[in-house]
N, C-alpha and C. Protein backbone atom coordinates (compact mmCIF):
# COMPACT_ATOMS: atom_id res chain seq x y z
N UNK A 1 -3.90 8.33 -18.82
CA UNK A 1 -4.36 7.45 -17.76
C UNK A 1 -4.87 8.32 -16.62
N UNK A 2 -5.74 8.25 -15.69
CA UNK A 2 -6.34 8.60 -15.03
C UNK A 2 -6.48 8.27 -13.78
N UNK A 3 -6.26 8.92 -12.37
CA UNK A 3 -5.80 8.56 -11.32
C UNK A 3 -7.19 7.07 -11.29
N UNK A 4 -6.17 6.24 -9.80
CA UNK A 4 -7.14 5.33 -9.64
C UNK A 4 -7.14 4.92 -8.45
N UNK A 5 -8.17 4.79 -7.53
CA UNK A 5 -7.58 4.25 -5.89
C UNK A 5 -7.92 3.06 -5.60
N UNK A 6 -6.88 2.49 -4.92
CA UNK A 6 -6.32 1.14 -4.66
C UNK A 6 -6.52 0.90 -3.12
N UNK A 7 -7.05 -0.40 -2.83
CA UNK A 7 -7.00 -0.48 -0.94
C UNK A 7 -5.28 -0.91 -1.32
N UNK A 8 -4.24 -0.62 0.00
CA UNK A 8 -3.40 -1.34 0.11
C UNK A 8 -2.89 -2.70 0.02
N UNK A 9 -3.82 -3.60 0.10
CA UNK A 9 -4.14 -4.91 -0.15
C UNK A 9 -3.85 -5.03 -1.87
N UNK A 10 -4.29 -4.53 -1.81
CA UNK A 10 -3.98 -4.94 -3.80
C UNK A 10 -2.67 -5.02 -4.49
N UNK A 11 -2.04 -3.59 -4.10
CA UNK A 11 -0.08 -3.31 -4.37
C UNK A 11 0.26 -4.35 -3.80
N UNK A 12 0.10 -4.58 -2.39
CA UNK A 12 0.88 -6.04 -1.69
C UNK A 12 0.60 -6.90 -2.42
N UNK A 13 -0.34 -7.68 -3.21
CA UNK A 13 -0.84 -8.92 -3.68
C UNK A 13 -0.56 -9.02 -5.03
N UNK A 14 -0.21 -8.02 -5.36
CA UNK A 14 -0.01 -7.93 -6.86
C UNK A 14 1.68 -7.99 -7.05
N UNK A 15 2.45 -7.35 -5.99
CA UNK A 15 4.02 -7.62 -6.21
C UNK A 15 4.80 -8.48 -4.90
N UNK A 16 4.32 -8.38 -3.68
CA UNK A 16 4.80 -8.93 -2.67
C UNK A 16 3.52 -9.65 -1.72
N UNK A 17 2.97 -10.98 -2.40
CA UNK A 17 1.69 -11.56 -1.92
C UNK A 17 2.53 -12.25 -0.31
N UNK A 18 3.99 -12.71 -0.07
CA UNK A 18 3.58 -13.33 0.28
C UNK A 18 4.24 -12.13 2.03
N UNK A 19 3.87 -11.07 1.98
CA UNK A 19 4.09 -9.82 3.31
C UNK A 19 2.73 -9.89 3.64
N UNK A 20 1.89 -10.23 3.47
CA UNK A 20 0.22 -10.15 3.77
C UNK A 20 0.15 -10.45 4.89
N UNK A 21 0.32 -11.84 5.68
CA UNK A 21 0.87 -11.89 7.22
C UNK A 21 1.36 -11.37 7.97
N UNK A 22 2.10 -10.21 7.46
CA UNK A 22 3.13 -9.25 8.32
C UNK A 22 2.08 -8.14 8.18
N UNK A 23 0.76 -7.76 8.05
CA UNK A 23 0.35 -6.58 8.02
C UNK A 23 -0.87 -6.86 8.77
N UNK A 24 -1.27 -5.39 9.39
CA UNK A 24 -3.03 -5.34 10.47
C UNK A 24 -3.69 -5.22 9.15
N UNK A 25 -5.13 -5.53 9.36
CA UNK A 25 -5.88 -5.51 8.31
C UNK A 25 -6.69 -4.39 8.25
N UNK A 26 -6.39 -3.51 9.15
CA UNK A 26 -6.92 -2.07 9.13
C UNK A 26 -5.65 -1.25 7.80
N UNK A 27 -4.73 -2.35 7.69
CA UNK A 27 -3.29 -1.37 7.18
C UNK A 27 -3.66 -1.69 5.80
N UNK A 28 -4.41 -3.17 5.72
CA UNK A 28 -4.28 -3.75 4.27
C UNK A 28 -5.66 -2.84 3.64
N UNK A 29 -6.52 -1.88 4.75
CA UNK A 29 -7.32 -1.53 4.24
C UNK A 29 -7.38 -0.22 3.77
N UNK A 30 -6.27 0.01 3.56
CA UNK A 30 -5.74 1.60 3.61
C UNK A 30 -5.85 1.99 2.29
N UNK A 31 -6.74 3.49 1.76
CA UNK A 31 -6.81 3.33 0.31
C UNK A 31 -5.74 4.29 0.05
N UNK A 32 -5.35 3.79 -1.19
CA UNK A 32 -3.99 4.56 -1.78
C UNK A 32 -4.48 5.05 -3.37
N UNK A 33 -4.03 6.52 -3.92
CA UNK A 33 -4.65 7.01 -4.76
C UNK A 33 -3.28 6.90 -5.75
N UNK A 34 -3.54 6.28 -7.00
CA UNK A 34 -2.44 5.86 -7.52
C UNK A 34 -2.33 7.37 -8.97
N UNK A 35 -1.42 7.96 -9.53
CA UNK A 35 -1.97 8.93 -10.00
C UNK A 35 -2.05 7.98 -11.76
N UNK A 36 -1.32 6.82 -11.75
CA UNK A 36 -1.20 6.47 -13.22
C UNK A 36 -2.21 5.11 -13.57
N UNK A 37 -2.65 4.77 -12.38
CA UNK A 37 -3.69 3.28 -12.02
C UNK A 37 -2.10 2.01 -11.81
N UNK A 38 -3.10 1.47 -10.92
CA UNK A 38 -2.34 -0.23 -10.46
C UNK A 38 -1.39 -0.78 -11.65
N UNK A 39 -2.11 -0.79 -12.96
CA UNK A 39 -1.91 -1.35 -14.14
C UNK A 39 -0.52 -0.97 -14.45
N UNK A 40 -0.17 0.66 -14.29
CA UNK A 40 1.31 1.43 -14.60
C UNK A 40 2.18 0.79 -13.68
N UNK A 41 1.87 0.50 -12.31
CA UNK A 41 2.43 1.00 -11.40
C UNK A 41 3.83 -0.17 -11.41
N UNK A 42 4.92 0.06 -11.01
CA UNK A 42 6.34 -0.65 -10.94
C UNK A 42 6.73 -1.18 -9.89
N UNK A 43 7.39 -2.64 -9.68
CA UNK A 43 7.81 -2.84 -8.35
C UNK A 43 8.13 -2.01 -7.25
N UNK A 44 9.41 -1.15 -7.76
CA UNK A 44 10.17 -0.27 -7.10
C UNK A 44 9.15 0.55 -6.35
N UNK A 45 8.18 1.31 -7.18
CA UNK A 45 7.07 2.40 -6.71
C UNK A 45 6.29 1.43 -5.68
N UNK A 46 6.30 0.18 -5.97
CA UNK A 46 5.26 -0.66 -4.95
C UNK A 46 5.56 -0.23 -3.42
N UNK A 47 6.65 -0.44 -3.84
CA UNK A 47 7.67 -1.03 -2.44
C UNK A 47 7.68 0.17 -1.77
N UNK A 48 7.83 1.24 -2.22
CA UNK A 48 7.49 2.50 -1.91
C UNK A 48 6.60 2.85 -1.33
N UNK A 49 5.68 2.62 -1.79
CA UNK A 49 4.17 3.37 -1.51
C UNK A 49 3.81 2.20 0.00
N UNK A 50 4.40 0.71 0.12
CA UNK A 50 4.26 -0.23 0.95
C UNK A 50 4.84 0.41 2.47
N UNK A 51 6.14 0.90 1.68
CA UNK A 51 7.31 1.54 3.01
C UNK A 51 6.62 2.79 3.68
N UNK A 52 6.11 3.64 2.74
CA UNK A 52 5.65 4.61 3.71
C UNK A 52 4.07 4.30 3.55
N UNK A 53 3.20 3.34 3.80
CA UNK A 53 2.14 3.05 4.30
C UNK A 53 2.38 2.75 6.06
N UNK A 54 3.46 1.66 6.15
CA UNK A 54 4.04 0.95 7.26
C UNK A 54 4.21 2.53 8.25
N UNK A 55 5.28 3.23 7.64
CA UNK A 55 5.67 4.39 8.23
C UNK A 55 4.61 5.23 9.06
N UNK A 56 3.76 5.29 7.72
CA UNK A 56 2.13 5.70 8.57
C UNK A 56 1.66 5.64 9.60
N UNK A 57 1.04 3.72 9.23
CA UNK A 57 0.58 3.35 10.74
C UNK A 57 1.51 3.45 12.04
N UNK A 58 2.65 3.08 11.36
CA UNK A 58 3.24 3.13 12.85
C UNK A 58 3.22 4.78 13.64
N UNK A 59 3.51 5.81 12.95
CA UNK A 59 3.18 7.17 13.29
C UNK A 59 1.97 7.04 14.67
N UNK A 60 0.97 6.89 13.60
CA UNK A 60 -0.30 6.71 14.31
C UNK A 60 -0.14 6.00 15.79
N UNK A 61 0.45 4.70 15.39
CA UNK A 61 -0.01 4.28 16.91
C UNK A 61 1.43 5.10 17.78
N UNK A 62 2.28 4.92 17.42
CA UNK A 62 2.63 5.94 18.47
C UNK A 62 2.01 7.11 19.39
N UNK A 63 1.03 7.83 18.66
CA UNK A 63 0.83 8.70 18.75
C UNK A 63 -0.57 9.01 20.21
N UNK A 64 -0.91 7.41 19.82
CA UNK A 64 -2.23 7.22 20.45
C UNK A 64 -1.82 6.86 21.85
């Protein structure tokens, strides 16, 4: 399988559709490089890759 990149929007919608309200849409636009594609990918890893997206932005705006 072959890496594949994903906007953030997609992991959310595909395991946790209904957090979409709880996110900026600059966040939902965030691309994420998956190394096994969407198709592999596991709740657990979702939730993951969701947690430190969040972690991210918030970094950022702190920062600003």
């Amino acid at each position: 399988m072959e890496m594949e990149t994903v906007k953030l929007s997609q992991i959310v919608m595909k395991w946790f559709p209904e957090m979409i309200p709880f996110f900026r849409q600059s966040e939902l636009n965030s691309m994420i490089v998956l190394r096994d594609g969407l198709n592999i990918l596991e709740q657990d890893d979702a939730l993951e890759i969701i947690q430190y997206s969040i972690c991210e932005h918030q970094s950022h705006t702190l920062l600003h």
